[in-house]
N, C-alpha and C. Protein backbone atom coordinates (compact mmCIF):
# COMPACT_ATOMS: atom_id res chain seq x y z
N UNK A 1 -38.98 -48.20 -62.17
CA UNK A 1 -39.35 -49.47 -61.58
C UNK A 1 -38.24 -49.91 -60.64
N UNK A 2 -37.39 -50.92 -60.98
CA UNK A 2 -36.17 -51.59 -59.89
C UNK A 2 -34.89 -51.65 -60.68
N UNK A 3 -34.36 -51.36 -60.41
CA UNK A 3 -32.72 -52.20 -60.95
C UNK A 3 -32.23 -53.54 -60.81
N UNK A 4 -31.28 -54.20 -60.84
CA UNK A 4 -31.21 -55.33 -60.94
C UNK A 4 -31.33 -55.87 -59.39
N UNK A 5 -30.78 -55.27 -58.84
CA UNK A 5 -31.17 -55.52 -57.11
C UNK A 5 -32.15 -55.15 -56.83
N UNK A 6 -33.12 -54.59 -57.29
CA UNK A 6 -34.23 -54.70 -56.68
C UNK A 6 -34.80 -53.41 -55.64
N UNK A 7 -34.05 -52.83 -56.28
CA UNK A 7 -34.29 -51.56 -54.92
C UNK A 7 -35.53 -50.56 -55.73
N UNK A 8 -35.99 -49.91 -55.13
CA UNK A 8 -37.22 -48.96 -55.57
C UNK A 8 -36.83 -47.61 -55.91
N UNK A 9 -37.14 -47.18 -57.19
CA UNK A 9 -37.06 -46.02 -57.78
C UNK A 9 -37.91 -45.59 -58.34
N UNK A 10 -38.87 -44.33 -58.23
CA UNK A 10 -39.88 -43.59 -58.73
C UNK A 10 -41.28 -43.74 -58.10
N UNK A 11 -42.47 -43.29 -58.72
CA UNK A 11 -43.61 -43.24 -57.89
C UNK A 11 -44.71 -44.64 -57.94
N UNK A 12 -44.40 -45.17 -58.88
CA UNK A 12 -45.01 -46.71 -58.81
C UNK A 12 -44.30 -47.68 -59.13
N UNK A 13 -44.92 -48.79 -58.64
CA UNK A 13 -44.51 -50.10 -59.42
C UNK A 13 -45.71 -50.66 -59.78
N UNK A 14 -45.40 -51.51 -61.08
CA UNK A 14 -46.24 -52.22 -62.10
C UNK A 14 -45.99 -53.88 -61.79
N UNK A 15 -46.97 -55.15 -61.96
CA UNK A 15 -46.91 -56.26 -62.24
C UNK A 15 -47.95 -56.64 -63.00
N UNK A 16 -47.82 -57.77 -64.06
CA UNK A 16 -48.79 -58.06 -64.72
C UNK A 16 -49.19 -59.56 -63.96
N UNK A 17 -50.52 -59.00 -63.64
CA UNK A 17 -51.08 -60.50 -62.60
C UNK A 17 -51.74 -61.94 -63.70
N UNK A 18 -51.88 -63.18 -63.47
CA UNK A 18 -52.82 -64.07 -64.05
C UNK A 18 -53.46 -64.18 -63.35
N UNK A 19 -54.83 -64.32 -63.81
CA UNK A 19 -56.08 -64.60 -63.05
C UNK A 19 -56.31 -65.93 -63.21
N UNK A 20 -56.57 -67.33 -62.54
CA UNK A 20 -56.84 -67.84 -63.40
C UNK A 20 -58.41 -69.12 -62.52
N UNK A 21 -58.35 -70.16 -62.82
CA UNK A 21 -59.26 -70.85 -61.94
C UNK A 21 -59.46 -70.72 -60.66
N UNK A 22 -58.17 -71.22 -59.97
CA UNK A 22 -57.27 -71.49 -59.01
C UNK A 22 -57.58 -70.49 -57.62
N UNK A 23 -57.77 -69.51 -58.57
CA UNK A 23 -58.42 -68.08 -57.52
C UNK A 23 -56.92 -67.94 -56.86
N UNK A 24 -55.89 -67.97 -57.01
CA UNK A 24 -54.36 -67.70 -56.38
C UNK A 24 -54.05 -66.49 -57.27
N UNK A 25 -53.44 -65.37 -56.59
CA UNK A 25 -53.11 -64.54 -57.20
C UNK A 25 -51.49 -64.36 -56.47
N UNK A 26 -50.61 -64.61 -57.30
CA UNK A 26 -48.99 -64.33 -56.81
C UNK A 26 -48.60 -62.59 -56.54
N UNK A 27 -48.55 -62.26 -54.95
CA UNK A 27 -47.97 -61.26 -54.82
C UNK A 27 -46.77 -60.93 -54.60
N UNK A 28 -46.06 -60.13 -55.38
CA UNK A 28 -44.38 -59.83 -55.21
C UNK A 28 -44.46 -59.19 -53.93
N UNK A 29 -43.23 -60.11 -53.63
CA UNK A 29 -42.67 -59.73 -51.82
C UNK A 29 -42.56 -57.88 -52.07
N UNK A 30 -41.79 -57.19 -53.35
CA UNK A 30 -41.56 -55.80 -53.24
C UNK A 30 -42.52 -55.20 -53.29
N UNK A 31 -43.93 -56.03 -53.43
CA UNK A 31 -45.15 -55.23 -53.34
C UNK A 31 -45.74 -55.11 -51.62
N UNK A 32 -45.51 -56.40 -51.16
CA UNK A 32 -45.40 -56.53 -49.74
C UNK A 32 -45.10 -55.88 -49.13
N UNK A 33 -44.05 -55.65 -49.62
CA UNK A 33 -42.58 -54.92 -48.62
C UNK A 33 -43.38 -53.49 -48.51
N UNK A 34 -43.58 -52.87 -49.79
CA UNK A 34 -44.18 -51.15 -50.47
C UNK A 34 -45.35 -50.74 -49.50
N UNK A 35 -46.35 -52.05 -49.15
CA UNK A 35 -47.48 -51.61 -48.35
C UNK A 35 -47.43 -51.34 -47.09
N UNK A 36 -45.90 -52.17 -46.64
CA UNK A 36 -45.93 -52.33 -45.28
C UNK A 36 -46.57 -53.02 -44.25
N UNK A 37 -47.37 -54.06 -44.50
CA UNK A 37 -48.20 -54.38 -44.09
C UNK A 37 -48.57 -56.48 -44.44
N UNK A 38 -49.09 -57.08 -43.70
CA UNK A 38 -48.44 -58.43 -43.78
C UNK A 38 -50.51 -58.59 -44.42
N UNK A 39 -50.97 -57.49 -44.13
CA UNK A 39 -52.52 -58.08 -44.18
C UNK A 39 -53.23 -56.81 -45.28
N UNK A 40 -53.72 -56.76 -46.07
CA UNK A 40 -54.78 -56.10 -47.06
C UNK A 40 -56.37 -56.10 -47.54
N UNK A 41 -56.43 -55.18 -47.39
CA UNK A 41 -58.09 -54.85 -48.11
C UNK A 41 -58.10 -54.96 -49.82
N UNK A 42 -58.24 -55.80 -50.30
CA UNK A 42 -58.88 -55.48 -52.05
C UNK A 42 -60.24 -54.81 -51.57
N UNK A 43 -60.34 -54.08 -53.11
CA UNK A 43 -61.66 -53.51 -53.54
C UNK A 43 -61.68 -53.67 -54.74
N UNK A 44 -62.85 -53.99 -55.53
CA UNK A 44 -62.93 -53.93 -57.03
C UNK A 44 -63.88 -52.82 -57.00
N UNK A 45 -63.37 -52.08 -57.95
CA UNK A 45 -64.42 -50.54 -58.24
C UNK A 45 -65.27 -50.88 -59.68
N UNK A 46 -66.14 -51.53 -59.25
CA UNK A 46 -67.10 -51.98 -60.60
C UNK A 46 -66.93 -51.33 -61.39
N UNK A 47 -67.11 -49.44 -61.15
CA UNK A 47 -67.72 -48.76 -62.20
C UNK A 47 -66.64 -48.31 -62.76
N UNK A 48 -65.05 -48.29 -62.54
CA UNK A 48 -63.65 -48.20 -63.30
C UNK A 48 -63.15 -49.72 -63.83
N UNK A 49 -63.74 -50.53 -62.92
CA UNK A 49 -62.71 -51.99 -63.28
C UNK A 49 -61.45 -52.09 -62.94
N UNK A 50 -61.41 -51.42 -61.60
CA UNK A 50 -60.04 -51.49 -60.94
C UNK A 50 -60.00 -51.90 -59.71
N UNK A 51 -59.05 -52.66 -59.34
CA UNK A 51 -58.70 -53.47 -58.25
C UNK A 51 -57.85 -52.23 -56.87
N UNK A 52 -58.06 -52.15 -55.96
CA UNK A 52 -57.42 -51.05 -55.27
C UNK A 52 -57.09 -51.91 -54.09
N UNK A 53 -55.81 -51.95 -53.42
CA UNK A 53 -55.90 -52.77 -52.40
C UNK A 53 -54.76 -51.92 -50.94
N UNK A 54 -55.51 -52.26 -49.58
CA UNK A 54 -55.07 -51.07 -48.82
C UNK A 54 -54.60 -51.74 -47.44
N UNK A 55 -53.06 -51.19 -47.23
CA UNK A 55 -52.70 -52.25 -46.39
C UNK A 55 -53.72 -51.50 -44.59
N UNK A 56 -53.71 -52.88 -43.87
CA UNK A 56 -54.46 -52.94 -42.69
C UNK A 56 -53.59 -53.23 -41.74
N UNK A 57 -54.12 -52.82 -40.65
CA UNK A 57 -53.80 -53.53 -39.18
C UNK A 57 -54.18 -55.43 -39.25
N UNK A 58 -55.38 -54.90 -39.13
CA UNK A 58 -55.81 -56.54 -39.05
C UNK A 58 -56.83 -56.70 -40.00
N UNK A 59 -57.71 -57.93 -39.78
CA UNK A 59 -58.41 -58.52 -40.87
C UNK A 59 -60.22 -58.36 -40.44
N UNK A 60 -60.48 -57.21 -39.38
CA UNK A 60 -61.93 -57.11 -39.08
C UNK A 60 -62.02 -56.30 -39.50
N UNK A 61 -62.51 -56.27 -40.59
CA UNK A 61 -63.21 -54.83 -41.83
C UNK A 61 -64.51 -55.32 -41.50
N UNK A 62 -65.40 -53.90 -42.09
CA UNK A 62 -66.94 -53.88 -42.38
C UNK A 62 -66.74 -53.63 -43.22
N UNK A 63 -68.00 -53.85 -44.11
CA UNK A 63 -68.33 -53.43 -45.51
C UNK A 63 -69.61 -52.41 -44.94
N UNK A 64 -69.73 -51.17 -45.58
CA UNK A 64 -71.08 -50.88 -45.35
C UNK A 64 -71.20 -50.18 -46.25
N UNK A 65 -72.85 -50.73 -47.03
CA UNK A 65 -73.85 -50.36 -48.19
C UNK A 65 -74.54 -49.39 -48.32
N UNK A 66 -74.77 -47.78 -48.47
CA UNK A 66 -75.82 -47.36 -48.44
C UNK A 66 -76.51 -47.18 -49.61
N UNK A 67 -77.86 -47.79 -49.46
CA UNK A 67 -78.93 -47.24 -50.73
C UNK A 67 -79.44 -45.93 -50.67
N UNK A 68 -79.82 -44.92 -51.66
CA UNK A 68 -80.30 -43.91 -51.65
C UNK A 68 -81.38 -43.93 -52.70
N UNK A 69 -82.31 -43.87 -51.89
CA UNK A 69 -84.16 -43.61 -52.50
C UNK A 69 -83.98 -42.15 -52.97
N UNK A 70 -83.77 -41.48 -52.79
CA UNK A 70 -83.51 -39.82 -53.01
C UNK A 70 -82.26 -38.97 -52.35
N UNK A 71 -82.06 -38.61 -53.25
CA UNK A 71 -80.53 -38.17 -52.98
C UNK A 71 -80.85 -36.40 -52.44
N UNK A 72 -80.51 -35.84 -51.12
CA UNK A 72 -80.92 -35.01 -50.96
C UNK A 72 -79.41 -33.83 -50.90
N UNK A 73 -79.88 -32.67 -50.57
CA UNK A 73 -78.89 -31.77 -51.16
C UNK A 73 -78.12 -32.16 -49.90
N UNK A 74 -78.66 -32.58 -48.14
CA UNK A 74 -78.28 -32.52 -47.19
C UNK A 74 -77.35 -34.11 -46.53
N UNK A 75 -77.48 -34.89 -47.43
CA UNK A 75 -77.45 -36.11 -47.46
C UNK A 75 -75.77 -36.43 -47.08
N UNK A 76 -74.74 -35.83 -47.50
CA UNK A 76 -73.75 -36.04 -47.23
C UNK A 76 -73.65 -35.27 -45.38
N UNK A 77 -73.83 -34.07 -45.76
CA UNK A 77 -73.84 -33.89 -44.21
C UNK A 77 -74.24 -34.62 -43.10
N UNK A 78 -75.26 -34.99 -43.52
CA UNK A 78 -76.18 -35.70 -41.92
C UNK A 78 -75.51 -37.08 -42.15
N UNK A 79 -74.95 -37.55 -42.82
CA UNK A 79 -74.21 -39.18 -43.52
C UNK A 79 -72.95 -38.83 -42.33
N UNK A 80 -72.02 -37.39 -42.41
CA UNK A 80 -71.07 -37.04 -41.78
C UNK A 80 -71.22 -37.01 -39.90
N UNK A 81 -72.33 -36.24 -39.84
CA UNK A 81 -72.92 -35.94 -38.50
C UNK A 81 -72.97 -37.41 -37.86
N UNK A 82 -73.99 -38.52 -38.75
CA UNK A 82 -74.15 -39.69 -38.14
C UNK A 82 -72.49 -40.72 -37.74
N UNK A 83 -71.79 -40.76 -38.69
CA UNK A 83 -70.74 -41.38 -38.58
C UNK A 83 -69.72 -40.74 -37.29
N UNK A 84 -69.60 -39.76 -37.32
CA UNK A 84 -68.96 -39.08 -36.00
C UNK A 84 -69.95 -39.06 -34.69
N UNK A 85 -71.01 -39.11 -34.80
CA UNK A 85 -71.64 -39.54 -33.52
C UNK A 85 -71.37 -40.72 -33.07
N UNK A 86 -70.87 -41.55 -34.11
CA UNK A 86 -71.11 -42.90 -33.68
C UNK A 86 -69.55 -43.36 -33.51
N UNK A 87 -68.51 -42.60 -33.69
CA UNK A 87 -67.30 -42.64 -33.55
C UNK A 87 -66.63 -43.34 -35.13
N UNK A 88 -67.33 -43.53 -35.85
CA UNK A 88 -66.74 -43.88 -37.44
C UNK A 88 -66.18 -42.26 -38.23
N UNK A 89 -64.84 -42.27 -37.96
CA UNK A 89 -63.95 -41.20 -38.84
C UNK A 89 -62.37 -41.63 -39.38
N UNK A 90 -62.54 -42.73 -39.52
CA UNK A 90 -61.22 -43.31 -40.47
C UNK A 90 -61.57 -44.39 -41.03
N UNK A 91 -61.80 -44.07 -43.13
CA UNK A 91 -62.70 -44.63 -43.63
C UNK A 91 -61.27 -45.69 -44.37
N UNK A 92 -60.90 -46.55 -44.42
CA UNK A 92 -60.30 -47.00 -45.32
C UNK A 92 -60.50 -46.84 -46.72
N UNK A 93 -62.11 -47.07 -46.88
CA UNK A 93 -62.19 -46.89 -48.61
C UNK A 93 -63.51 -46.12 -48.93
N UNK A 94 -63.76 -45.29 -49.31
CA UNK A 94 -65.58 -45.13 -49.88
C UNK A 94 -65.46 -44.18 -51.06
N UNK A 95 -66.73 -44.61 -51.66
CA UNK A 95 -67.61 -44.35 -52.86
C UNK A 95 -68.93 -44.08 -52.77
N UNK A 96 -68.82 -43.16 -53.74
CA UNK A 96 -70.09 -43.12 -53.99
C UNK A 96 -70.87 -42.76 -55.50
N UNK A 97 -71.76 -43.74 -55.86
CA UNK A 97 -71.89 -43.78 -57.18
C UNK A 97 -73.65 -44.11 -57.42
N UNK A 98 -74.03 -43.60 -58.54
CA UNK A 98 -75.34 -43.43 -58.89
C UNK A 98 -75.19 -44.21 -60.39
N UNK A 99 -76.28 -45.66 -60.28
CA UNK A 99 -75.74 -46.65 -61.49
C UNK A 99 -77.13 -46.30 -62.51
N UNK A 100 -77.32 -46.01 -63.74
CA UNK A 100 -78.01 -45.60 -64.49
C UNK A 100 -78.63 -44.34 -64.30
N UNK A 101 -78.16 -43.67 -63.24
CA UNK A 101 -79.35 -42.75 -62.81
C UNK A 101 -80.16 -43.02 -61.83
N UNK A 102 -80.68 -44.08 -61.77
CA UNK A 102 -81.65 -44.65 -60.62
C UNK A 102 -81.59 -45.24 -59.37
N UNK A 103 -80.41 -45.56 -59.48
CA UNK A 103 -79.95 -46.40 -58.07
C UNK A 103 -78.63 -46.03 -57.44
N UNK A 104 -78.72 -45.02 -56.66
CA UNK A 104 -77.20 -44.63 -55.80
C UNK A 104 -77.01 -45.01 -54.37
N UNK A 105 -75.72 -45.45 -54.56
CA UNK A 105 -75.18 -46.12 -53.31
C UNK A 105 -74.04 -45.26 -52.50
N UNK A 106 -73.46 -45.17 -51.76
CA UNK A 106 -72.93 -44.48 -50.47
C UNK A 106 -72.29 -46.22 -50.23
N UNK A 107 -71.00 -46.87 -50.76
CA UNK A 107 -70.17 -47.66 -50.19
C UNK A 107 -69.25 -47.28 -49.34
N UNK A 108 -68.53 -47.98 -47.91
CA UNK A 108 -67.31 -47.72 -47.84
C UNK A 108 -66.60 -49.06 -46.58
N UNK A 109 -65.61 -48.97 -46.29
CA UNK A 109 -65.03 -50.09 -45.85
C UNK A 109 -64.25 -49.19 -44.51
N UNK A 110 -64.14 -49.92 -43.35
CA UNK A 110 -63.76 -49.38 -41.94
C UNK A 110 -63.58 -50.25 -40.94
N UNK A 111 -62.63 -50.03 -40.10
CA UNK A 111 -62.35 -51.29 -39.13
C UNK A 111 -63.35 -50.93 -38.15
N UNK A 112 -63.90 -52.09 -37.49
CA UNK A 112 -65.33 -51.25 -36.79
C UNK A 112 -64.97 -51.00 -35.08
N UNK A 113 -63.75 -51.68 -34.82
CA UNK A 113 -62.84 -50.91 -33.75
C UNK A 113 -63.23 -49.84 -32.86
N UNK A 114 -62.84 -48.51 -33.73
CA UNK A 114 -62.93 -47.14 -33.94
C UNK A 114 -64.71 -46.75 -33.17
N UNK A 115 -65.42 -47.96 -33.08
CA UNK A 115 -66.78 -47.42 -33.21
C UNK A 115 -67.43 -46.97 -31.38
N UNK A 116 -67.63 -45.99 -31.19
CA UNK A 116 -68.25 -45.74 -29.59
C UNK A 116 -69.38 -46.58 -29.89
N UNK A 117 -69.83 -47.17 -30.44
CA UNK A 117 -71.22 -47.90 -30.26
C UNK A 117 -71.12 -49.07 -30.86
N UNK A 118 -72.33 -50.05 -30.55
CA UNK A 118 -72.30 -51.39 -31.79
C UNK A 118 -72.93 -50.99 -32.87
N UNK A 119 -72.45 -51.89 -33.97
CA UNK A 119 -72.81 -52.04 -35.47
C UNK A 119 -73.65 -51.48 -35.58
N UNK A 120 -75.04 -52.40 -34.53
CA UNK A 120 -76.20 -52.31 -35.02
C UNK A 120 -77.05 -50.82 -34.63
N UNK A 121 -76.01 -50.19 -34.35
CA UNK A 121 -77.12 -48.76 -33.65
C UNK A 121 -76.39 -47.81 -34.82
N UNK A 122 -75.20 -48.07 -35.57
CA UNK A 122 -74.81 -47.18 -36.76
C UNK A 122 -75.79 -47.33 -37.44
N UNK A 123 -75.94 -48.75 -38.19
CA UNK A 123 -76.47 -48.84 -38.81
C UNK A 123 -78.00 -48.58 -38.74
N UNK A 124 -79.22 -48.37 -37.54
CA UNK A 124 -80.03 -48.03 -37.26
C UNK A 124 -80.11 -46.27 -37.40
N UNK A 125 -79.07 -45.85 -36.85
CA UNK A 125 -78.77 -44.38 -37.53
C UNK A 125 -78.97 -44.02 -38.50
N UNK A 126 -78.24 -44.59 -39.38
CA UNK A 126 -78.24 -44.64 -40.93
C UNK A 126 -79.38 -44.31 -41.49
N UNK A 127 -80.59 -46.02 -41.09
CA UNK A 127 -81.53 -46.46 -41.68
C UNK A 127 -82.68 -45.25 -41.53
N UNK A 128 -82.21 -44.26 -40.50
CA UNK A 128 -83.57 -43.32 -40.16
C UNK A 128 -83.26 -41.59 -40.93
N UNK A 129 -82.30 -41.73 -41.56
CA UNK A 129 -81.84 -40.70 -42.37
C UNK A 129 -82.47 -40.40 -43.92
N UNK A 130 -83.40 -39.28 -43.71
CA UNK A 130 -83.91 -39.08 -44.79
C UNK A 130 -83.47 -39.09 -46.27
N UNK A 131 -84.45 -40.14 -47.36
CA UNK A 131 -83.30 -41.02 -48.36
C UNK A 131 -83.17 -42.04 -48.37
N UNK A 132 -82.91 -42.67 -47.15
CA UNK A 132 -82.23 -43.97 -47.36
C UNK A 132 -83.54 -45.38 -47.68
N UNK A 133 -82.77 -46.46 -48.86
CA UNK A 133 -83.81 -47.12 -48.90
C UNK A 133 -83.27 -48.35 -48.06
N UNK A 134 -82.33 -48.70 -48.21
CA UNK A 134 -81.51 -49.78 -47.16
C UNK A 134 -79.78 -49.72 -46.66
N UNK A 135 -79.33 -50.15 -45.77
CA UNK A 135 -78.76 -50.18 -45.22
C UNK A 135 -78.00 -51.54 -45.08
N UNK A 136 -77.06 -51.65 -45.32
CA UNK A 136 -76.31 -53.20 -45.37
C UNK A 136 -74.91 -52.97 -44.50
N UNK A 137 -74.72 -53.82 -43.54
CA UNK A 137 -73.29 -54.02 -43.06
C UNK A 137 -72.64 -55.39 -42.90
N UNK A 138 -71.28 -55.72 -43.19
CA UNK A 138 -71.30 -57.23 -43.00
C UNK A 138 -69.80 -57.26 -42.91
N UNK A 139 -69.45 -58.04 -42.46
CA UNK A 139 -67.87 -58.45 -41.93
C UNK A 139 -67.24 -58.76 -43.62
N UNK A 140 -65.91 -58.43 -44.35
CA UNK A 140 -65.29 -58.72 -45.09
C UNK A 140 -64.48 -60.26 -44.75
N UNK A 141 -64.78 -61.06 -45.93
CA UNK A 141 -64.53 -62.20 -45.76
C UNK A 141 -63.28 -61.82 -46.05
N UNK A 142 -62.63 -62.95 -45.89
CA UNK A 142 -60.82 -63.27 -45.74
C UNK A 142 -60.57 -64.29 -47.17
């Protein structure tokens, strides 16, 4: 962890956070300092119960949702094909998870910057990809 000054030794550091009404969560400056970064992405990973948080440039993230009606053997590929057509290839965060069996999603988070096109023609991409039952994109609140 640190020594008495505070300097960094080994491959992590630990803090125990309070959660509490208030919605304020106290971040240590040496956690600050570690990310490099003055601005961050949280993620909560429902299906671990873990908080993951990723330092940014700036604060215009997308969120984008995919539903999958049928999960096909080809589905990641043409998911790949579409995102590089559209100039999306530096994902900050994604998942992908199938909740009981019945309902799988294709999450991930991206500055939409990066994109040769607008939102709305990714996401129209998306929506015409065999599988998909919906399609969600939306600005990450602050």
């Amino acid at each position: 962890m640190t020594d008495d000054e505070g300097s960094y030794e080994g491959a992590t550091m630990g803090r125990v956070l309070v959660f509490d009404e208030s919605e304020k969560v106290t971040f240590p400056r040496a956690f600050k300092e570690g990310l490099g970064s003055d601005l961050g992405l949280m993620v909560l990973v429902y299906k671990d119960r873990q908080v993951k948080i990723f330092p940014v440039s700036d604060d215009d993230i997308v969120y984008l949702s995919i539903e999958i009606a049928k999960l096909t053997n080809d589905f990641l590929s043409n998911l790949s094909r579409v995102f590089k057509e559209c100039g999306l290839v530096d994902l900050l965060f994604a998942t992908g998870v199938c909740l009981r069996g019945t309902r799988c999603y294709y999450e991930c988070y991206f500055n939409p910057g990066q994109l040769t096109v607008e939102l709305d023609e990714l996401v129209n991409s998306l929506r015409s990809l065999e599988g998909i039952k919906q399609v969600l994109a939306e600005n990450v609140q602050k």
